[in-house]
PDB file of N, CA and C in Angstrom:
ATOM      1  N   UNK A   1       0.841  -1.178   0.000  1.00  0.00           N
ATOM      2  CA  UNK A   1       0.000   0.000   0.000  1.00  0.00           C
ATOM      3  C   UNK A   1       0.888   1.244   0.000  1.00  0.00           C
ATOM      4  N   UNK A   2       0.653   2.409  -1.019  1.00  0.00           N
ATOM      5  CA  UNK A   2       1.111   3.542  -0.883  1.00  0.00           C
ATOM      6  C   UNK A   2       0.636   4.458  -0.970  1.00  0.00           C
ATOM      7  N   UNK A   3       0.483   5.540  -0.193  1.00  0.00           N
ATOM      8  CA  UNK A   3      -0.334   6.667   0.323  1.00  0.00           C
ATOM      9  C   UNK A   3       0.845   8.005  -0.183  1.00  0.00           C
ATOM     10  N   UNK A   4       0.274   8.804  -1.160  1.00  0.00           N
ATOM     11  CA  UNK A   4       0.858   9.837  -1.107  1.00  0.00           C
ATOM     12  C   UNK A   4       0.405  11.214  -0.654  1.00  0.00           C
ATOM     13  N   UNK A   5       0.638  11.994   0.475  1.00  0.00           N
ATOM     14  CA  UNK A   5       1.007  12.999   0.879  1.00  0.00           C
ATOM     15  C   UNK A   5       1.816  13.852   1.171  1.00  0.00           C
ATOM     16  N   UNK A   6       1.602  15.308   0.314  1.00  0.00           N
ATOM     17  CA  UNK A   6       2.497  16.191   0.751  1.00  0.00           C
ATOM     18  C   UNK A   6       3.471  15.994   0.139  1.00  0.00           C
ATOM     19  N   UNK A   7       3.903  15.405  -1.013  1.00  0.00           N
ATOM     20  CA  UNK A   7       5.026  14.583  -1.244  1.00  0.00           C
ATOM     21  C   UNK A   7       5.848  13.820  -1.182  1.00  0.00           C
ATOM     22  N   UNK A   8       5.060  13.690  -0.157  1.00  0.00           N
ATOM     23  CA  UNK A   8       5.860  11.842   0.793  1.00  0.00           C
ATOM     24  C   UNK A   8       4.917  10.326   0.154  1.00  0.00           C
ATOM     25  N   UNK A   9       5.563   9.974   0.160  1.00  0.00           N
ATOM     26  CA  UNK A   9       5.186   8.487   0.193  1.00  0.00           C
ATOM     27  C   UNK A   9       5.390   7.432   1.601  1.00  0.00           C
ATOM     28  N   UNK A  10       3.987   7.005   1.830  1.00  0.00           N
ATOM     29  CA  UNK A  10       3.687   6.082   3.049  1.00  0.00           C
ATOM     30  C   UNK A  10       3.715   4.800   2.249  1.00  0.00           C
ATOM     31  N   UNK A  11       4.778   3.506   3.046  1.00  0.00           N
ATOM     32  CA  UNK A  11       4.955   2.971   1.888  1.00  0.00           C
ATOM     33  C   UNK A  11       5.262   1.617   3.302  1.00  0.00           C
ATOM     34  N   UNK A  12       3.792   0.567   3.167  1.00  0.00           N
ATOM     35  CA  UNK A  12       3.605  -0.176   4.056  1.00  0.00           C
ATOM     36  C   UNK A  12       4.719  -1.700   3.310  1.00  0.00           C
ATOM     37  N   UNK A  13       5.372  -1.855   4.629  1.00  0.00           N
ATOM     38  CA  UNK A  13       6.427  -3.067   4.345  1.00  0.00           C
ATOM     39  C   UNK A  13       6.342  -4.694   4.841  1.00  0.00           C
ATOM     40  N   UNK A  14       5.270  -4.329   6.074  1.00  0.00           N
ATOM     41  CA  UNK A  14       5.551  -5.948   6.833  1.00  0.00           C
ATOM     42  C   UNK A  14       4.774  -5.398   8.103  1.00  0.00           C
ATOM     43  N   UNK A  15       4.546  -6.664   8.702  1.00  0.00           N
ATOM     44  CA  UNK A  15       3.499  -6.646  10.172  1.00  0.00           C
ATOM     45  C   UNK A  15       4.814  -6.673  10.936  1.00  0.00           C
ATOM     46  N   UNK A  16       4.373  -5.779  12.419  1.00  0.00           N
ATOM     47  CA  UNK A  16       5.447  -5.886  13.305  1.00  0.00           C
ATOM     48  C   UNK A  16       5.933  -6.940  13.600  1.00  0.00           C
ATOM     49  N   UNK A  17       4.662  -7.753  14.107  1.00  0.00           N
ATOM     50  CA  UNK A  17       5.168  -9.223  14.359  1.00  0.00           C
ATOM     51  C   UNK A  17       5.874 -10.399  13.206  1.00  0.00           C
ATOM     52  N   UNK A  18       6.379  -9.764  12.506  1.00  0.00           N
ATOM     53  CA  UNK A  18       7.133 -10.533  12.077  1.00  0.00           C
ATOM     54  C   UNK A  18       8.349 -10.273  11.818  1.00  0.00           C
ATOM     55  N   UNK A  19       8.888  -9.330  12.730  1.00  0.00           N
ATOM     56  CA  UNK A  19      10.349  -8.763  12.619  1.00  0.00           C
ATOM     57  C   UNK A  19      10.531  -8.680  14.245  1.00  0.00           C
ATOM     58  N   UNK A  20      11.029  -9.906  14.827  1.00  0.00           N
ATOM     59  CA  UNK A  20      11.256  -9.904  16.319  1.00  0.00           C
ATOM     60  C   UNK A  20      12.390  -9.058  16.615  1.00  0.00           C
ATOM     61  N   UNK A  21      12.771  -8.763  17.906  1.00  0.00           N
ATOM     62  CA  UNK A  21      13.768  -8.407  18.626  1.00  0.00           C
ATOM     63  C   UNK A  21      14.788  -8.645  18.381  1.00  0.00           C
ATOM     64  N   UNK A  22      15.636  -8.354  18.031  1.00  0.00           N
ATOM     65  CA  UNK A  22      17.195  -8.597  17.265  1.00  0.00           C
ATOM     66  C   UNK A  22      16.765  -9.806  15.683  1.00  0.00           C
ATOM     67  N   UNK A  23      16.211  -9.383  15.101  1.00  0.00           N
ATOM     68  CA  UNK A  23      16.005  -9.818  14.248  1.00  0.00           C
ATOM     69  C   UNK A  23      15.877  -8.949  12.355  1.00  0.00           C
ATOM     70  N   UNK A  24      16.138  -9.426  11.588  1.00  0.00           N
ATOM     71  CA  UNK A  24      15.448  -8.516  10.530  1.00  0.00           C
ATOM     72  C   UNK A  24      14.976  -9.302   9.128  1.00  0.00           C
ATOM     73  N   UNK A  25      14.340  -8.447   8.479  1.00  0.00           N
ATOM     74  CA  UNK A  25      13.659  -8.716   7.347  1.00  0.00           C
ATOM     75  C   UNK A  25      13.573  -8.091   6.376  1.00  0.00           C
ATOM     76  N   UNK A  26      13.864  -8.707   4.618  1.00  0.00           N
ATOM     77  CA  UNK A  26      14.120  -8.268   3.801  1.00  0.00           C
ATOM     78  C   UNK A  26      12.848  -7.599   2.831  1.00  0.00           C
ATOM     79  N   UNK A  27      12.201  -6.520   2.092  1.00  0.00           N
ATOM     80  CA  UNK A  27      11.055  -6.191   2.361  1.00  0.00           C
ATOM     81  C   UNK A  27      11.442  -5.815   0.516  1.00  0.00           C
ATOM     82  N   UNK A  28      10.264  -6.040  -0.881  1.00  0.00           N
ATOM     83  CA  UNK A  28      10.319  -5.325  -2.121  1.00  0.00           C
ATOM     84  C   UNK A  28       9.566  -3.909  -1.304  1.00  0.00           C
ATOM     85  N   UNK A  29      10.242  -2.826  -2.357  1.00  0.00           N
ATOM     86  CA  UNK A  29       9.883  -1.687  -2.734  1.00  0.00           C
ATOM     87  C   UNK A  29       9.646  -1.122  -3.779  1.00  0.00           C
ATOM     88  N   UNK A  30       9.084  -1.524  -4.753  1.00  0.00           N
ATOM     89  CA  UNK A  30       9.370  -0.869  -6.471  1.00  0.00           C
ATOM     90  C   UNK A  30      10.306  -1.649  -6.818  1.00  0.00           C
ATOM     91  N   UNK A  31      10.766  -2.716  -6.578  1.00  0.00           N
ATOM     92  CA  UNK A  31      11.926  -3.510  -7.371  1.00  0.00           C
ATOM     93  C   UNK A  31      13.211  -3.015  -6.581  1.00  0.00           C
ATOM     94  N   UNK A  32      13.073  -2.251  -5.502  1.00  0.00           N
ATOM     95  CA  UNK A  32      14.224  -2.251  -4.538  1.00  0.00           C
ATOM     96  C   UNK A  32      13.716  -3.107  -3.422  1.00  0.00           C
ATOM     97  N   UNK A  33      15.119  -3.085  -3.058  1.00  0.00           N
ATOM     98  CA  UNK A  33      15.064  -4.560  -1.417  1.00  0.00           C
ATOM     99  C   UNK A  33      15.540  -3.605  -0.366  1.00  0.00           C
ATOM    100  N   UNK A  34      14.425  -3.250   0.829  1.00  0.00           N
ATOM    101  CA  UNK A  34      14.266  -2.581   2.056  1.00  0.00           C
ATOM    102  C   UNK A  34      14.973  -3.747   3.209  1.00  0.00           C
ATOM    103  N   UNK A  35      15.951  -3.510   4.004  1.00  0.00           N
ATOM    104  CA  UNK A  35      16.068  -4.254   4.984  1.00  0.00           C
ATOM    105  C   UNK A  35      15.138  -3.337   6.365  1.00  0.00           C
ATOM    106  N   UNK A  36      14.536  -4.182   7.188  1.00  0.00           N
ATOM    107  CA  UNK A  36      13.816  -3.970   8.011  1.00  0.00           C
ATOM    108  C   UNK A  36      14.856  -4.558   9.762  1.00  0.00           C
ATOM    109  N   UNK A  37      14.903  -4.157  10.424  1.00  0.00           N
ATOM    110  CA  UNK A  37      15.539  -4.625  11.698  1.00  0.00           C
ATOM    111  C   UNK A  37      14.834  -3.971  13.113  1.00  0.00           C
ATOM    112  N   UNK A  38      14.483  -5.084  13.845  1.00  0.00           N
ATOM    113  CA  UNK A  38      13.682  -4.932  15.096  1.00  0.00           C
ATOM    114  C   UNK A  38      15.312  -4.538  15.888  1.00  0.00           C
ATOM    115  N   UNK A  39      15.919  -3.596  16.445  1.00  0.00           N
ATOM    116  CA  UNK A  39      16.699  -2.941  17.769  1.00  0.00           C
ATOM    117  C   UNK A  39      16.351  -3.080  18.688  1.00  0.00           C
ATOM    118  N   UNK A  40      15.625  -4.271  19.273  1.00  0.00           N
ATOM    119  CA  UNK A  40      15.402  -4.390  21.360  1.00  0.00           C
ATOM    120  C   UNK A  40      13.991  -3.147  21.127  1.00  0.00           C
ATOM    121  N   UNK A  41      13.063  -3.556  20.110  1.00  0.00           N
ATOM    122  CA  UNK A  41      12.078  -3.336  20.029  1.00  0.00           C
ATOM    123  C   UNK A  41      11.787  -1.559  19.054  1.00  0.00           C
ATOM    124  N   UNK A  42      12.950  -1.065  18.577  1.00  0.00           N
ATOM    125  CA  UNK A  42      12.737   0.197  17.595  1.00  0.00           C
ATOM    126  C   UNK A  42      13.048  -0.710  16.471  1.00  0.00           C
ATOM    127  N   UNK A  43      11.903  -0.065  15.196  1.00  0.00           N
ATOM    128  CA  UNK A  43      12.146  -0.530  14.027  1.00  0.00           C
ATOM    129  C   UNK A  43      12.911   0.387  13.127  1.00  0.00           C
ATOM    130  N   UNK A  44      13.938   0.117  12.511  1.00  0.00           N
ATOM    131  CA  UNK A  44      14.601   0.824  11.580  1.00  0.00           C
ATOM    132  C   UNK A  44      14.514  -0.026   9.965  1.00  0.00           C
ATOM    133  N   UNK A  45      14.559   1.256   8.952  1.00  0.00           N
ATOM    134  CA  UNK A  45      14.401   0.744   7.814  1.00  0.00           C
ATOM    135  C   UNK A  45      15.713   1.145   6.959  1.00  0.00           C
ATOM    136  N   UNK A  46      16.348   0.167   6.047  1.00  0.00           N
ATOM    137  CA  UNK A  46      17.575   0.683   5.203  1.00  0.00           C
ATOM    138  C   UNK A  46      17.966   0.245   4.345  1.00  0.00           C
ATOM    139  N   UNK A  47      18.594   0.770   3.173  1.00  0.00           N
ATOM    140  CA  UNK A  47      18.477  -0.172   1.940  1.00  0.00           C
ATOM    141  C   UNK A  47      18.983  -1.251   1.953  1.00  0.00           C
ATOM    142  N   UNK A  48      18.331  -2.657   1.247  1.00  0.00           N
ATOM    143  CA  UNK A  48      18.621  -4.034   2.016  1.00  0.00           C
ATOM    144  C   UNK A  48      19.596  -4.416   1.241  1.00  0.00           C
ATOM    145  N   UNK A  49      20.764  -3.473   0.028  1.00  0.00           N
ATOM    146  CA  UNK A  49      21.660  -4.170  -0.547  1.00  0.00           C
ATOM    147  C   UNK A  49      23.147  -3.353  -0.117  1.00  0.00           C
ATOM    148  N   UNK A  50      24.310  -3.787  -0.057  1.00  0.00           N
ATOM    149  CA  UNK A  50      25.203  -3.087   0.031  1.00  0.00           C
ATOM    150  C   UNK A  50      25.712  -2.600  -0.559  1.00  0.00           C
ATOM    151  N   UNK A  51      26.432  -1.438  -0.100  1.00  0.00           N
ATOM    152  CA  UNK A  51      26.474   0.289  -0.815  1.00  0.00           C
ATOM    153  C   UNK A  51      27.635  -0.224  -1.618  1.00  0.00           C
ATOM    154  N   UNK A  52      28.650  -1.231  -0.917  1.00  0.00           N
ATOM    155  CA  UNK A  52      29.782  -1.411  -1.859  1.00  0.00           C
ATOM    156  C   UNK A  52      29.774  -2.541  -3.582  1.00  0.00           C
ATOM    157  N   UNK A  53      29.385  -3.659  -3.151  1.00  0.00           N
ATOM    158  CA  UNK A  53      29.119  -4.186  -4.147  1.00  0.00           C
ATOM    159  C   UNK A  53      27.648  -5.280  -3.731  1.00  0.00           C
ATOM    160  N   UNK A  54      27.186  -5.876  -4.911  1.00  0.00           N
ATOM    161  CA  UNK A  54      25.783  -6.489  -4.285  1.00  0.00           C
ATOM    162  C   UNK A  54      25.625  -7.353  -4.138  1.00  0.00           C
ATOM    163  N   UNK A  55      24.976  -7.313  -2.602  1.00  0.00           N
ATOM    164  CA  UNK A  55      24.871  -8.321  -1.328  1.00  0.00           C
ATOM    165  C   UNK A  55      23.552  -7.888  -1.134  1.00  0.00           C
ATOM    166  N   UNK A  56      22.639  -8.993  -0.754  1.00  0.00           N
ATOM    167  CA  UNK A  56      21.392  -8.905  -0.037  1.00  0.00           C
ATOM    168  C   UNK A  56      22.053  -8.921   1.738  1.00  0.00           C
ATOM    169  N   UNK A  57      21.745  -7.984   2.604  1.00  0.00           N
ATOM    170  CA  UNK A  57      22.185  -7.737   3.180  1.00  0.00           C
ATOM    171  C   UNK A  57      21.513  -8.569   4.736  1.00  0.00           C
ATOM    172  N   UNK A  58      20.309  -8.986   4.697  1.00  0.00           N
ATOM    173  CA  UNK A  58      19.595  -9.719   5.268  1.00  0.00           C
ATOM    174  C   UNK A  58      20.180 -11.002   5.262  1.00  0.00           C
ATOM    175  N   UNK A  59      21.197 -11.587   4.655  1.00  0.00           N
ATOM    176  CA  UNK A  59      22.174 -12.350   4.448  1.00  0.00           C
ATOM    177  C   UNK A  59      23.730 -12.153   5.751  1.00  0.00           C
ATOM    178  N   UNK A  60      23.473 -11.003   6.167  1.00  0.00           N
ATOM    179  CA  UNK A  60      24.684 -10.472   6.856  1.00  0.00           C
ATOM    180  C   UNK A  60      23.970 -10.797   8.196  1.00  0.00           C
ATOM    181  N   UNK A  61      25.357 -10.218   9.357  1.00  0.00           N
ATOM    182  CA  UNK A  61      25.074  -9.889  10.895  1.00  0.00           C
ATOM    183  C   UNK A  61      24.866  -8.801  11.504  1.00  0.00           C
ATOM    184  N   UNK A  62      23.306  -9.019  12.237  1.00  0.00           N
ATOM    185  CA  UNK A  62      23.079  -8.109  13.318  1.00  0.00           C
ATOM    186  C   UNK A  62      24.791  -7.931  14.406  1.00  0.00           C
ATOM    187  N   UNK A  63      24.846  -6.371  14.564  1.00  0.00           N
ATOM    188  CA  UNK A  63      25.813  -6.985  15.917  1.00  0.00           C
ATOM    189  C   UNK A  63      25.323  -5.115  16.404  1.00  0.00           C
ATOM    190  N   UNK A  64      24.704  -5.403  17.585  1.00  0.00           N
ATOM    191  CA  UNK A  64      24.536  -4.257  18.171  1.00  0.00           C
ATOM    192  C   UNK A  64      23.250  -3.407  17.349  1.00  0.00           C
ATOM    193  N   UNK A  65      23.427  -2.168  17.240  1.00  0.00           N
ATOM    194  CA  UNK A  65      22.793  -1.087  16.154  1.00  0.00           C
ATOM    195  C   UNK A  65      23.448  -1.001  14.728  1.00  0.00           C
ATOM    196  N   UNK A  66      24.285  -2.393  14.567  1.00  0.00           N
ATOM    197  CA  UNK A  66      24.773  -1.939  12.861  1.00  0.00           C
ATOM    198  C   UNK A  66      24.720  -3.317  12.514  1.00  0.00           C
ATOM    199  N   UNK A  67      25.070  -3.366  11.350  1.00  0.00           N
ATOM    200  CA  UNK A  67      24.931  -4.499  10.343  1.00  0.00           C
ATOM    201  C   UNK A  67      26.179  -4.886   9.551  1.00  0.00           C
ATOM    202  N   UNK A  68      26.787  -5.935   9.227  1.00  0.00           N
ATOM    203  CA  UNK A  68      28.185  -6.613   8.890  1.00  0.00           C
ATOM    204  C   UNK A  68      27.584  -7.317   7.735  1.00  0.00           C
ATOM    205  N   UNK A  69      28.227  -6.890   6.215  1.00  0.00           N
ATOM    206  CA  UNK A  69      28.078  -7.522   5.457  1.00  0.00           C
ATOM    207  C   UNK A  69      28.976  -8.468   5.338  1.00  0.00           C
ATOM    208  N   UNK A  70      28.288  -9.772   5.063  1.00  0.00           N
ATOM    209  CA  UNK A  70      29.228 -10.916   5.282  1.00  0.00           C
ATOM    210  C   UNK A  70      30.349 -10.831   3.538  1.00  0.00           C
ATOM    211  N   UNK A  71      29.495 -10.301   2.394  1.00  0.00           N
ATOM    212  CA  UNK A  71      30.398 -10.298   1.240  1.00  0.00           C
ATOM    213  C   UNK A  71      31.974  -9.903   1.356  1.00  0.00           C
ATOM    214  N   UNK A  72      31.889  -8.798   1.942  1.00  0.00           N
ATOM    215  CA  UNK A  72      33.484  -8.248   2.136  1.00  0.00           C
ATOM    216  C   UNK A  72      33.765  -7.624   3.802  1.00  0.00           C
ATOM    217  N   UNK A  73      32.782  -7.930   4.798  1.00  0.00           N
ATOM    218  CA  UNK A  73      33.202  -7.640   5.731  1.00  0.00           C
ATOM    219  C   UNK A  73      33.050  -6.108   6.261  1.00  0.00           C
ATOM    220  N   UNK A  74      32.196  -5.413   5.291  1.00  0.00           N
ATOM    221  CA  UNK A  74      31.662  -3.957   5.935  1.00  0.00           C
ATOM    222  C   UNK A  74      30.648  -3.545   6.599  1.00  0.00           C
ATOM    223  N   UNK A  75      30.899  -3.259   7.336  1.00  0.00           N
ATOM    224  CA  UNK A  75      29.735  -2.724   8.469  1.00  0.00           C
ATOM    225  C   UNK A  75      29.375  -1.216   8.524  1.00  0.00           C
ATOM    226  N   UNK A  76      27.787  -1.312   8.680  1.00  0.00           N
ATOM    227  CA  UNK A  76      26.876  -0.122   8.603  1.00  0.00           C
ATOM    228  C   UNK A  76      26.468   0.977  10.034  1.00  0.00           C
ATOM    229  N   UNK A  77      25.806   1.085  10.117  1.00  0.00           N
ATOM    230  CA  UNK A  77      25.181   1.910  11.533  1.00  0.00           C
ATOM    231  C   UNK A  77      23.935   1.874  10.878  1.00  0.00           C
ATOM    232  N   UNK A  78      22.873   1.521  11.612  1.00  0.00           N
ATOM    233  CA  UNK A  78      21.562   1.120  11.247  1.00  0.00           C
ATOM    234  C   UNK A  78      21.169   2.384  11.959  1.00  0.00           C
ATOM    235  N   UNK A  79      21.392   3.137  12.264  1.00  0.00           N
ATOM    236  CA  UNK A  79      20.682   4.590  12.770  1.00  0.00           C
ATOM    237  C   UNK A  79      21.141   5.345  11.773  1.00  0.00           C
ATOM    238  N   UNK A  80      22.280   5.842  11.307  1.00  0.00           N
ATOM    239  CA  UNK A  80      21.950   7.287  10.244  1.00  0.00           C
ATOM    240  C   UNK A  80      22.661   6.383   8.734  1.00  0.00           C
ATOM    241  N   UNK A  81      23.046   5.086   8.360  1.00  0.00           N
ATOM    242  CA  UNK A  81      23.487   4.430   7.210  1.00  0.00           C
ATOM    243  C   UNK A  81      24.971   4.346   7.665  1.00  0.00           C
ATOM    244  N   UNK A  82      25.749   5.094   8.095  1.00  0.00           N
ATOM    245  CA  UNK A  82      27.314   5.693   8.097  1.00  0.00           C
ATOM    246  C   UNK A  82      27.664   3.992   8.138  1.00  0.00           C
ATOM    247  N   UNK A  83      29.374   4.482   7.386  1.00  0.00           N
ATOM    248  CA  UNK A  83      30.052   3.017   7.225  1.00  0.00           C
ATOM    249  C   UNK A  83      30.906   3.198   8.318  1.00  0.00           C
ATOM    250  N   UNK A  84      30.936   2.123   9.321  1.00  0.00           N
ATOM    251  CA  UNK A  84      31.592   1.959  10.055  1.00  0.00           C
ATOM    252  C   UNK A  84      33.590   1.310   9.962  1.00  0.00           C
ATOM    253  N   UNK A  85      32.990   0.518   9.026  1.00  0.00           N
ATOM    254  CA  UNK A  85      34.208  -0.845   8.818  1.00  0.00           C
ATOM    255  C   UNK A  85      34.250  -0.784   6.822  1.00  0.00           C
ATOM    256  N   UNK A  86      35.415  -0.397   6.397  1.00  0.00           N
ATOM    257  CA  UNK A  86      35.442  -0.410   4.980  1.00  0.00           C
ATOM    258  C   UNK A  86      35.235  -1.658   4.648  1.00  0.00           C
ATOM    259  N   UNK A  87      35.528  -2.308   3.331  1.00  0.00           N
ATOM    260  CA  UNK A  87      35.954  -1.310   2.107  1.00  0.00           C
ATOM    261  C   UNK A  87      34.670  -0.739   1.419  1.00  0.00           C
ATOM    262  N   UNK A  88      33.345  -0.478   2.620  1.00  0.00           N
ATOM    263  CA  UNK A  88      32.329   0.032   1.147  1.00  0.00           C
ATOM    264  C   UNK A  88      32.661   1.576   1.723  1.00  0.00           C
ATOM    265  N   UNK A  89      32.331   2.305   1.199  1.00  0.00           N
ATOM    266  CA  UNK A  89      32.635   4.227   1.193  1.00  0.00           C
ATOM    267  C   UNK A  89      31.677   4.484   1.454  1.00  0.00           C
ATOM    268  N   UNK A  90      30.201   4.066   0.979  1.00  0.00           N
ATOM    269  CA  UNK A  90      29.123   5.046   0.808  1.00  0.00           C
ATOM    270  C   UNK A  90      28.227   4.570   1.977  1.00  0.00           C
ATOM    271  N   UNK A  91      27.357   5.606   2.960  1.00  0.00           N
ATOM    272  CA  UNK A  91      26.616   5.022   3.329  1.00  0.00           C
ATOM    273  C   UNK A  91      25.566   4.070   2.582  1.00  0.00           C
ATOM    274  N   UNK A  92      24.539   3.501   3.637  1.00  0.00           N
ATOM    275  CA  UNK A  92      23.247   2.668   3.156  1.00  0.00           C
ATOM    276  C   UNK A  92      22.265   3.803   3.404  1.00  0.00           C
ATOM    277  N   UNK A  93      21.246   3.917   2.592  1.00  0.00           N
ATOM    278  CA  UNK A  93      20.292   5.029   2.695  1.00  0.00           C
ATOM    279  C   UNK A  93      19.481   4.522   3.800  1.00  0.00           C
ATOM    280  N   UNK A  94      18.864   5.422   4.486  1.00  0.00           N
ATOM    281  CA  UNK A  94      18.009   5.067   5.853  1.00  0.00           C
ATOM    282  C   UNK A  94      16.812   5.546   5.743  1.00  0.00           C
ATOM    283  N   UNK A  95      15.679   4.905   5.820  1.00  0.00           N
ATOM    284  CA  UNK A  95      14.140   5.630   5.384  1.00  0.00           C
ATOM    285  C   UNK A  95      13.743   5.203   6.892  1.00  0.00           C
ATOM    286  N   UNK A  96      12.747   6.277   7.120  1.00  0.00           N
ATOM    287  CA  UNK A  96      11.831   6.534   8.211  1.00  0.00           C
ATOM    288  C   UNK A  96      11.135   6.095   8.541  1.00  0.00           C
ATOM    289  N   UNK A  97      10.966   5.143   9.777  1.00  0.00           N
ATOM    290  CA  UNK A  97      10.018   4.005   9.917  1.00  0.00           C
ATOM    291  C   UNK A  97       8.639   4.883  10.718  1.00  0.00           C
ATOM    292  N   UNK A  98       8.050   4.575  10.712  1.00  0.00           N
ATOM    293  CA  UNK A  98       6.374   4.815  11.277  1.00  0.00           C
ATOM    294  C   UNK A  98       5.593   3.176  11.710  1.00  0.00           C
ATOM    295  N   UNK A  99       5.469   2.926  12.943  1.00  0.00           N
ATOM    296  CA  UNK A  99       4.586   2.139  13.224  1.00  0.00           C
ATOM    297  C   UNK A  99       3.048   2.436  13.228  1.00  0.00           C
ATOM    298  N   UNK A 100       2.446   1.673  12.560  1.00  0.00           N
ATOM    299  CA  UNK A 100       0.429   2.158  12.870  1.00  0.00           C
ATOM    300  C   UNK A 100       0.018   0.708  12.645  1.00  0.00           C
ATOM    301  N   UNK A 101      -0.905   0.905  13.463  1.00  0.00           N
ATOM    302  CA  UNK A 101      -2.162  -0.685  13.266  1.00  0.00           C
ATOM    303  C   UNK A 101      -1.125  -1.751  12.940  1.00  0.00           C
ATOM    304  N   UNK A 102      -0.256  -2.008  13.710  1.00  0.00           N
ATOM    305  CA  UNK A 102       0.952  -3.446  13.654  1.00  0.00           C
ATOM    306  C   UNK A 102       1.536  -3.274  12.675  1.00  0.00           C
ATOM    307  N   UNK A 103       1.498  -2.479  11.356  1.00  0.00           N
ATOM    308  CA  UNK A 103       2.216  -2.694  10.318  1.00  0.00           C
ATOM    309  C   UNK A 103       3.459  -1.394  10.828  1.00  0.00           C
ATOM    310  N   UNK A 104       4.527  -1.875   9.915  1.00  0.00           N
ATOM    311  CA  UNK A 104       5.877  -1.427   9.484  1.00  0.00           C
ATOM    312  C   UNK A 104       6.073  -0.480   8.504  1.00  0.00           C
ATOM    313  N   UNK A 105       5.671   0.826   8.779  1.00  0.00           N
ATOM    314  CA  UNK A 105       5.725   1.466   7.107  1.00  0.00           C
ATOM    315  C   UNK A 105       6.932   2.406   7.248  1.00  0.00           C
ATOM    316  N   UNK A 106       7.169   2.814   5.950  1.00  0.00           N
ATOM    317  CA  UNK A 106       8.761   4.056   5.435  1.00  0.00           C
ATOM    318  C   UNK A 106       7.975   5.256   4.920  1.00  0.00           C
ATOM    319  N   UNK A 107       8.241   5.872   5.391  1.00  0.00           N
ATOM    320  CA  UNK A 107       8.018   7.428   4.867  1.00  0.00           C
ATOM    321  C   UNK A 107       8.873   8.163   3.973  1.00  0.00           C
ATOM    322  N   UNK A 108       8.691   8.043   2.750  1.00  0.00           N
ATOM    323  CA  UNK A 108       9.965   8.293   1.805  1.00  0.00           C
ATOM    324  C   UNK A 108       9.020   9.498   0.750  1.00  0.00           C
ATOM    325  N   UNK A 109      10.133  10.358  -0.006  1.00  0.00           N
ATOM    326  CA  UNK A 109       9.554  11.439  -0.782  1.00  0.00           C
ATOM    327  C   UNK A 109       9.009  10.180  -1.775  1.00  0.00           C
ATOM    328  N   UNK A 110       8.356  11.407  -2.632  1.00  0.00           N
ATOM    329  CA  UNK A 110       7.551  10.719  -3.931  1.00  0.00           C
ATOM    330  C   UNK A 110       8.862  10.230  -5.366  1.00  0.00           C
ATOM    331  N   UNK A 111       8.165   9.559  -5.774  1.00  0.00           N
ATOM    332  CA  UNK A 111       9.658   9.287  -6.955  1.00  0.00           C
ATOM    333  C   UNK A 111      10.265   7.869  -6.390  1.00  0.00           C
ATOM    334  N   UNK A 112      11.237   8.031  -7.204  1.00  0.00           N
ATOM    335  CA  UNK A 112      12.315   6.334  -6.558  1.00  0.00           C
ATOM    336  C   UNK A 112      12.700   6.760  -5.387  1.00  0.00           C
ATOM    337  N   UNK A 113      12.964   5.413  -4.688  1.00  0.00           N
ATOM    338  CA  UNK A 113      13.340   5.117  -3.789  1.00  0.00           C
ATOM    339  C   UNK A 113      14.493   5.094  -3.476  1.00  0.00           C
ATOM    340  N   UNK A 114      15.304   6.298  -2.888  1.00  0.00           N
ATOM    341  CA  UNK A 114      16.731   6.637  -2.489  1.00  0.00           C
ATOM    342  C   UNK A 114      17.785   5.365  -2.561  1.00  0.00           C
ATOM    343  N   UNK A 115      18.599   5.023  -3.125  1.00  0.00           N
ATOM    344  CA  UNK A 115      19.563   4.164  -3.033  1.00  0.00           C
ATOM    345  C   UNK A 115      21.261   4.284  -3.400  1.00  0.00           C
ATOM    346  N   UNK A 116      21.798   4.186  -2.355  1.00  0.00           N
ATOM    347  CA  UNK A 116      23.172   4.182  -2.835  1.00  0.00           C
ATOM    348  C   UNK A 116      24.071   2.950  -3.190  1.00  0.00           C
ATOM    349  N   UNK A 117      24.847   3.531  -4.272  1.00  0.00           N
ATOM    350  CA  UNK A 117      25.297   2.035  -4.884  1.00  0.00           C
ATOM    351  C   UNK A 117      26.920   2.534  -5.309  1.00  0.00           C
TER     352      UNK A 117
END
């Protein structure tokens, strides 16, 4: 479901309950892949492929508030994208989660869906 206002796009991904507590889930967007991750109960949303070369990233490790791609060993920050651990350079784009009525939605402008590659 996508709701446009204001120029945003409300852009429903998955039921809460199915993204437990240290857990995450890989979500389509328009033919992009959203990674979804439950944080000890905050949901964060971020692009689900890596910025350096392509990895489904839902494939990688939770460790803390960031994410370790297992392809080459780079790690993210699941709060603002920033690369923690090279060799990728670019952050992961981070979209705005909104919880309502159990579902998981991103609040993203209108148009494609932000991605860095």
């Amino acid at each position: 479901m996508t709701d446009d206002t204001a120029g945003l796009r409300r852009i429903d991904l998955c039921a809460a309950d199915e993204v437990a507590p240290g857990a995450m889930k890989l979500c389509d967007v328009d033919g992009e892949l959203v990674l979804v991750t439950n944080l000890a109960g905050r949901f964060n949303a971020a692009q689900g492929i890596c910025s350096h070369e392509y990895f489904e990233l839902d494939r990688g490790m939770l460790t803390g508030d960031s994410i370790l791609c297992t392809l080459h060993m780079s790690r993210f920050s699941l709060i603002d994208g920033e690369v923690i651990d090279p060799p990728a350079e670019l952050p992961l784009a981070i979209y705005p989660v909104v919880v309502e009525n159990g579902r998981i939605l991103i609040e993203v402008p209108a148009g494609a869906l932000e991605v860095n590659r």
